[in-house]
Protein backbone atom coordinates (compact mmCIF):
# COMPACT_ATOMS: atom_id res chain seq x y z
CA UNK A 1 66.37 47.10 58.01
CA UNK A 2 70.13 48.01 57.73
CA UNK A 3 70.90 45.21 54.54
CA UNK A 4 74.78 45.99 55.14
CA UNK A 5 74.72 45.77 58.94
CA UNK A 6 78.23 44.19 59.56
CA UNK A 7 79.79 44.57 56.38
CA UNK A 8 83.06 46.98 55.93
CA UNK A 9 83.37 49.38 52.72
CA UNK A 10 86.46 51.12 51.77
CA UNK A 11 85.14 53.89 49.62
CA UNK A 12 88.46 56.11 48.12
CA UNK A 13 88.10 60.02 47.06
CA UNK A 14 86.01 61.13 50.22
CA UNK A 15 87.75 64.59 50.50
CA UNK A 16 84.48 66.89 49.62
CA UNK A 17 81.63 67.45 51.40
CA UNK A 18 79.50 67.84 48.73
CA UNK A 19 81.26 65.10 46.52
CA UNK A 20 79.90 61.73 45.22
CA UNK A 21 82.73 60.10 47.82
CA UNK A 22 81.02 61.76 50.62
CA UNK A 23 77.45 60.71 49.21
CA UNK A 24 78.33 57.27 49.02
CA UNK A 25 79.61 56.90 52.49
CA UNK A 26 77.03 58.52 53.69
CA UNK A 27 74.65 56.45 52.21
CA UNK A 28 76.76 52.86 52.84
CA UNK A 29 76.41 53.92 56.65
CA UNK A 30 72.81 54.64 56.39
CA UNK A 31 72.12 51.23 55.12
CA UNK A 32 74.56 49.55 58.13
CA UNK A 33 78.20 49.48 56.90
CA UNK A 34 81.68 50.23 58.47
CA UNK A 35 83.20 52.87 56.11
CA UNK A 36 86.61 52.97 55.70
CA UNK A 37 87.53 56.26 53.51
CA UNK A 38 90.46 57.60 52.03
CA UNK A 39 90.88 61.32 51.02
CA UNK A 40 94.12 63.34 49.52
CA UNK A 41 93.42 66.76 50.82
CA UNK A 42 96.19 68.61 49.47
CA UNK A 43 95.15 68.08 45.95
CA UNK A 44 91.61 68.82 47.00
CA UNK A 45 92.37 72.09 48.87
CA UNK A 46 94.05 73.10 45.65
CA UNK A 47 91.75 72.57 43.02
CA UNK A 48 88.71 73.03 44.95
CA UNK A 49 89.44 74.84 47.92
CA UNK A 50 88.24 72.56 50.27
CA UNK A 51 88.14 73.00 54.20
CA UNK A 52 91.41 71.65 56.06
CA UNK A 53 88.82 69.95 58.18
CA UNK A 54 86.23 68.67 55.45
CA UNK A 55 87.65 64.69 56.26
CA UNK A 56 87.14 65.27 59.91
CA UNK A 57 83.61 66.61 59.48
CA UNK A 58 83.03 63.41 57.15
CA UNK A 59 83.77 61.32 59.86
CA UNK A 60 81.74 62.58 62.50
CA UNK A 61 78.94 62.95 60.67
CA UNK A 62 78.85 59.00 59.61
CA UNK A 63 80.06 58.04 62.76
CA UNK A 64 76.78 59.91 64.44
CA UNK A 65 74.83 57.65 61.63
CA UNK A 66 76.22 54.57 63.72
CA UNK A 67 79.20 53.81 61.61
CA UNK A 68 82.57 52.99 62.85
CA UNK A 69 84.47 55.01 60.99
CA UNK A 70 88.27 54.82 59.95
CA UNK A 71 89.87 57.57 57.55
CA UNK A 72 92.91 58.22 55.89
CA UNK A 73 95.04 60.99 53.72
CA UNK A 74 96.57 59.15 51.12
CA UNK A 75 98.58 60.07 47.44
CA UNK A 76 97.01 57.10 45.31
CA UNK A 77 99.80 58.14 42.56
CA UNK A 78 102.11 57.00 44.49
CA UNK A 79 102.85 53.10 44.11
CA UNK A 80 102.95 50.42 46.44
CA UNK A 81 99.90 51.74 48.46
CA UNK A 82 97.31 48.95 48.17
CA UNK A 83 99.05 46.50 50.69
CA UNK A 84 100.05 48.59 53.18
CA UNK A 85 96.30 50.94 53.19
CA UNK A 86 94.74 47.12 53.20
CA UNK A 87 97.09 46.30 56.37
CA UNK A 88 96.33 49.72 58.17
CA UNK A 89 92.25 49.53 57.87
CA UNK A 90 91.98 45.57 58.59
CA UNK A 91 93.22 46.62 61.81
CA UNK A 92 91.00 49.18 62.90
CA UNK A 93 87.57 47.91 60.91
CA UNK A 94 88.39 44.28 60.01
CA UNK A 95 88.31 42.37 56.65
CA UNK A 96 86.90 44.82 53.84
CA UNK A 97 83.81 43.63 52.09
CA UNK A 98 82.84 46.59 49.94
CA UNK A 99 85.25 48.50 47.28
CA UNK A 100 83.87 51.47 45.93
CA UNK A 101 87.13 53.17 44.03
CA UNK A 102 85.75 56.93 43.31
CA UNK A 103 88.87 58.57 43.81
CA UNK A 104 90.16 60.74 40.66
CA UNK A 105 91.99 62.96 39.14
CA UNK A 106 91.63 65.58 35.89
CA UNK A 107 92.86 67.92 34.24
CA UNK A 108 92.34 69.50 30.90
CA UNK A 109 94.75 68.03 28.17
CA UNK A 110 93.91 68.33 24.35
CA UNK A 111 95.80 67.35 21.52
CA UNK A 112 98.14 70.31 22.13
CA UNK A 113 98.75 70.13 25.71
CA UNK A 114 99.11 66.93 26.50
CA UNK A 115 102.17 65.94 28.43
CA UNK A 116 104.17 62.40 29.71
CA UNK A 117 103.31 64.51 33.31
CA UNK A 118 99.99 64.97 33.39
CA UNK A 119 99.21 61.33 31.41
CA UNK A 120 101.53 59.51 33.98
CA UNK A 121 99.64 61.14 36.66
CA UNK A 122 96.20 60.56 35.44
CA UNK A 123 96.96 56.99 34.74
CA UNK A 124 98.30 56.18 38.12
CA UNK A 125 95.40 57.59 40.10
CA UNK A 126 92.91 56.52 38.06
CA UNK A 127 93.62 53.60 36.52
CA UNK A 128 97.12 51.86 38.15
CA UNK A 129 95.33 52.31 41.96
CA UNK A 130 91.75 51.53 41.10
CA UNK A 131 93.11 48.12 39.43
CA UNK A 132 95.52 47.60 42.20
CA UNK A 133 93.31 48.02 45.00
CA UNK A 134 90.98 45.96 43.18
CA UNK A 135 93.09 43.58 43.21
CA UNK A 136 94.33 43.46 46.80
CA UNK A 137 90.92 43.74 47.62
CA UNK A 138 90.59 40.35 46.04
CA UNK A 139 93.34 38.40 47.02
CA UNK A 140 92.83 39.19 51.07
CA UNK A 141 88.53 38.54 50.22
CA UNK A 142 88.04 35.26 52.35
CA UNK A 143 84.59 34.57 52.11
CA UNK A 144 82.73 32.38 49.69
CA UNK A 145 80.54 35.37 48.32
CA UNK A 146 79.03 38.62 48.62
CA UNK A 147 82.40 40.79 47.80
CA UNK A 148 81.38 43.94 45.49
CA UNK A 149 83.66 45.98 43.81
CA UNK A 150 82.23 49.10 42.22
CA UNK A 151 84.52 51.27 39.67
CA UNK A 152 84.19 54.78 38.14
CA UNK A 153 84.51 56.28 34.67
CA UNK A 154 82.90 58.56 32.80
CA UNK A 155 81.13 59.06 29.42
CA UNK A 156 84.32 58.77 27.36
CA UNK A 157 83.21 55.09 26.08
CA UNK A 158 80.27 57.26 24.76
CA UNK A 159 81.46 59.89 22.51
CA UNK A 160 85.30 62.16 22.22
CA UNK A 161 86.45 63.86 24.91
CA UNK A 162 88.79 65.75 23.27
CA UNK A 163 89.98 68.54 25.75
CA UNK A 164 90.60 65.67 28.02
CA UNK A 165 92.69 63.26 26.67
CA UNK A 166 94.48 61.97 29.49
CA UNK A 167 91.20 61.58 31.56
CA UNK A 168 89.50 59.53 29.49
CA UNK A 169 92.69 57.30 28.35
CA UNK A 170 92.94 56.82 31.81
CA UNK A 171 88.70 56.09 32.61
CA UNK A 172 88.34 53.74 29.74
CA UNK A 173 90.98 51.69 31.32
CA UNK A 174 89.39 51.36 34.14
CA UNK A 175 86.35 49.98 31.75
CA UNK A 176 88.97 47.64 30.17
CA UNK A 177 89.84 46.35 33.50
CA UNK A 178 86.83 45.58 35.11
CA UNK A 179 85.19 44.31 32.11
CA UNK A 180 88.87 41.66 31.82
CA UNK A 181 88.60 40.43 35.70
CA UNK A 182 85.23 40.28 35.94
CA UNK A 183 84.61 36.23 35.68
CA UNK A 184 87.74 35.77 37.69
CA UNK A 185 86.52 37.49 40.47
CA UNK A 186 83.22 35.87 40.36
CA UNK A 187 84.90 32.48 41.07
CA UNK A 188 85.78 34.00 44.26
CA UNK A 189 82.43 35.39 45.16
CA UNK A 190 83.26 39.12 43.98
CA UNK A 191 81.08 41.11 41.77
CA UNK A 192 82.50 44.11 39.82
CA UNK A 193 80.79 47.28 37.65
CA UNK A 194 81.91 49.78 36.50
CA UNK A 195 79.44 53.48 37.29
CA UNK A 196 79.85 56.34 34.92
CA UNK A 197 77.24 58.97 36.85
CA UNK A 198 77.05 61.18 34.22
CA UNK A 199 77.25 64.85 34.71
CA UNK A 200 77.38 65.44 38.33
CA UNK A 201 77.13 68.90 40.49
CA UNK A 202 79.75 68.82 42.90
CA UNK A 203 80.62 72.26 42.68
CA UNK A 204 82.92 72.37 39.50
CA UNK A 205 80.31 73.72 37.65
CA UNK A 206 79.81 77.36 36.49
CA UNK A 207 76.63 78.55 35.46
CA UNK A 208 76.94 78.57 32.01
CA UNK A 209 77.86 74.86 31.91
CA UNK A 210 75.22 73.97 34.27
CA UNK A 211 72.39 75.89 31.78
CA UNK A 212 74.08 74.26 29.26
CA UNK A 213 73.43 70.91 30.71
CA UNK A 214 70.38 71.54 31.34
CA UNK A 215 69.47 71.73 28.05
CA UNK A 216 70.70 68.43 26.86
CA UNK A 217 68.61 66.66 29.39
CA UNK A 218 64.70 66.34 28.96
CA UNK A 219 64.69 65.36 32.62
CA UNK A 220 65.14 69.18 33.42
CA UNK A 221 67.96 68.90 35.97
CA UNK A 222 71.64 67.91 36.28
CA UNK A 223 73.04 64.17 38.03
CA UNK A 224 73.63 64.96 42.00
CA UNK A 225 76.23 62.83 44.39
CA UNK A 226 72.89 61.16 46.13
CA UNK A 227 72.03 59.93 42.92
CA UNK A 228 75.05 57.96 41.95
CA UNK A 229 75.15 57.10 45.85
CA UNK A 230 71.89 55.20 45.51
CA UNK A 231 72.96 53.67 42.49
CA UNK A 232 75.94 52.11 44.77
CA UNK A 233 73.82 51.36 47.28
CA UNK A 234 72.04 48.60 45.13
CA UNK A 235 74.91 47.39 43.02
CA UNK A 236 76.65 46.41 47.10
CA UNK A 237 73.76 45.23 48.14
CA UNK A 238 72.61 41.16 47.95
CA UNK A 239 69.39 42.06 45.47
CA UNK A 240 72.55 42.81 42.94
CA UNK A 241 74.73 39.63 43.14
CA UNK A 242 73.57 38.60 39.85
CA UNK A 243 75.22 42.04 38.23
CA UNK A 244 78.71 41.63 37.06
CA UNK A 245 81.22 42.91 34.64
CA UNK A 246 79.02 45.76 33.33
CA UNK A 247 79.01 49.71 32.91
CA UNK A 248 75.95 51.45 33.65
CA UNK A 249 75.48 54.86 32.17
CA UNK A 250 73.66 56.73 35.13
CA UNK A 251 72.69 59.99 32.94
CA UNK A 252 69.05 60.29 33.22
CA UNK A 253 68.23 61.19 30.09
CA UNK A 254 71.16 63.06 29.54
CA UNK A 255 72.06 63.22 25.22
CA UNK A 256 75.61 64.44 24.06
């Protein structure tokens, strides 16, 4: 059974390999969809060092899954790119029924540091984009239900984050937003949520902070992509229609 056989999903921040983006496409093709996927390698080949051909490896791999597959480099800080990203992947996959806006960016900014740069920046990745393509998403949406929209943030609506200000400004917009549209977008047959996955290995992680982690969860091991892939996975799905307008802490049994 393939329960989103015929269905296209745009998932944004795809760049990695070893990233939730990648995860979730992966697993969206698995279970039947199109995947649409946008990636901003420059950034990623800077702060992570990331293969010049890690998007082209992406979509070979999902296209040998079955998927048709349609990718793009794109700056989400830049404005005016929902319409025209829409426009580009309606023509090579066809309407989008799936959102999945993973895409982010972060840096470290306390009290100290903080700049009108780097809070500009974090802002219009993370929060103008996800609530514009949300948005666009929306208004092109031309069926009478079954549209998901899936957001990310992180655990800054669950204690300080105080070495990154700008980051979580920027995330608990995103919770502000969803949370705000929500019943609109359930008139017109869209669900939204909003996915903080907790802790997450995708290779940031030194191993101090990961034994650190691993202390302050009882479940003995730290979040991986696959598991905030799965959680996707359901929320897209039909068994979640009735889910709307929440955040779900994906953590395991993670305690700050």
């Amino acid at each position: 059974m393939k329960p989103l056989k015929g269905r296209v999903a745009l998932v944004t921040g795809a760049s990695r390999s070893i990233g939730i983006g990648a995860a979730i496409c992966r697993r969206l093709a698995d279970d039947g969809a199109d995947i649409a996927f946008t990636h901003f390698l420059s950034y990623d080949t800077e702060m992570y060092g990331s293969p010049e051909d890690g998007p082209d490896q992406l979509k070979r791999e999902l296209e040998d899954r079955g998927a048709r597959v349609f990718a793009l480099d794109v700056d989400l800080s830049q404005p005016d790119i929902a319409s025209g990203l829409f426009d580009r992947l309606t023509e090579s996959l066809g309407a989008v029924d799936i959102l999945v806006n993973n895409a982010a960016y972060s840096t470290h900014d306390a009290w100290d540091t903080l700049t009108e740069a780097s809070l500009d920046r974090h802002l219009a990745v993370n929060s103008r984009a996800t609530a514009m393509l949300t948005v666009e998403f929306a208004r092109r949406f031309g069926k009478d239900e079954g549209g998901r929209v899936v957001n990310f943030s992180s655990g800054q609506h669950l204690g300080p984050m105080p070495n990154e200000l700008a980051y979580a400004a920027s995330k608990g917009a995103i919770i502000a937003f969803s949370r705000s549209i929500a019943p609109d977008l359930a008139r017109r047959g869209i669900t939204i949520n909003v996915v903080n996955p907790g802790p997450t290995d995708t290779g940031w992680m030194d191993d101090d902070l990961k034994a650190a982690l691993l202390d302050m969860n009882p479940l003995g091991r730290i979040g991986q992509p696959e598991d905030a892939a799965r959680l996707v996975a359901w929320l897209v799905s039909d068994e979640a229609g009735w889910i709307t307008g929440q955040v779900i802490d994906s953590e395991g049994a993670f305690s700050r």
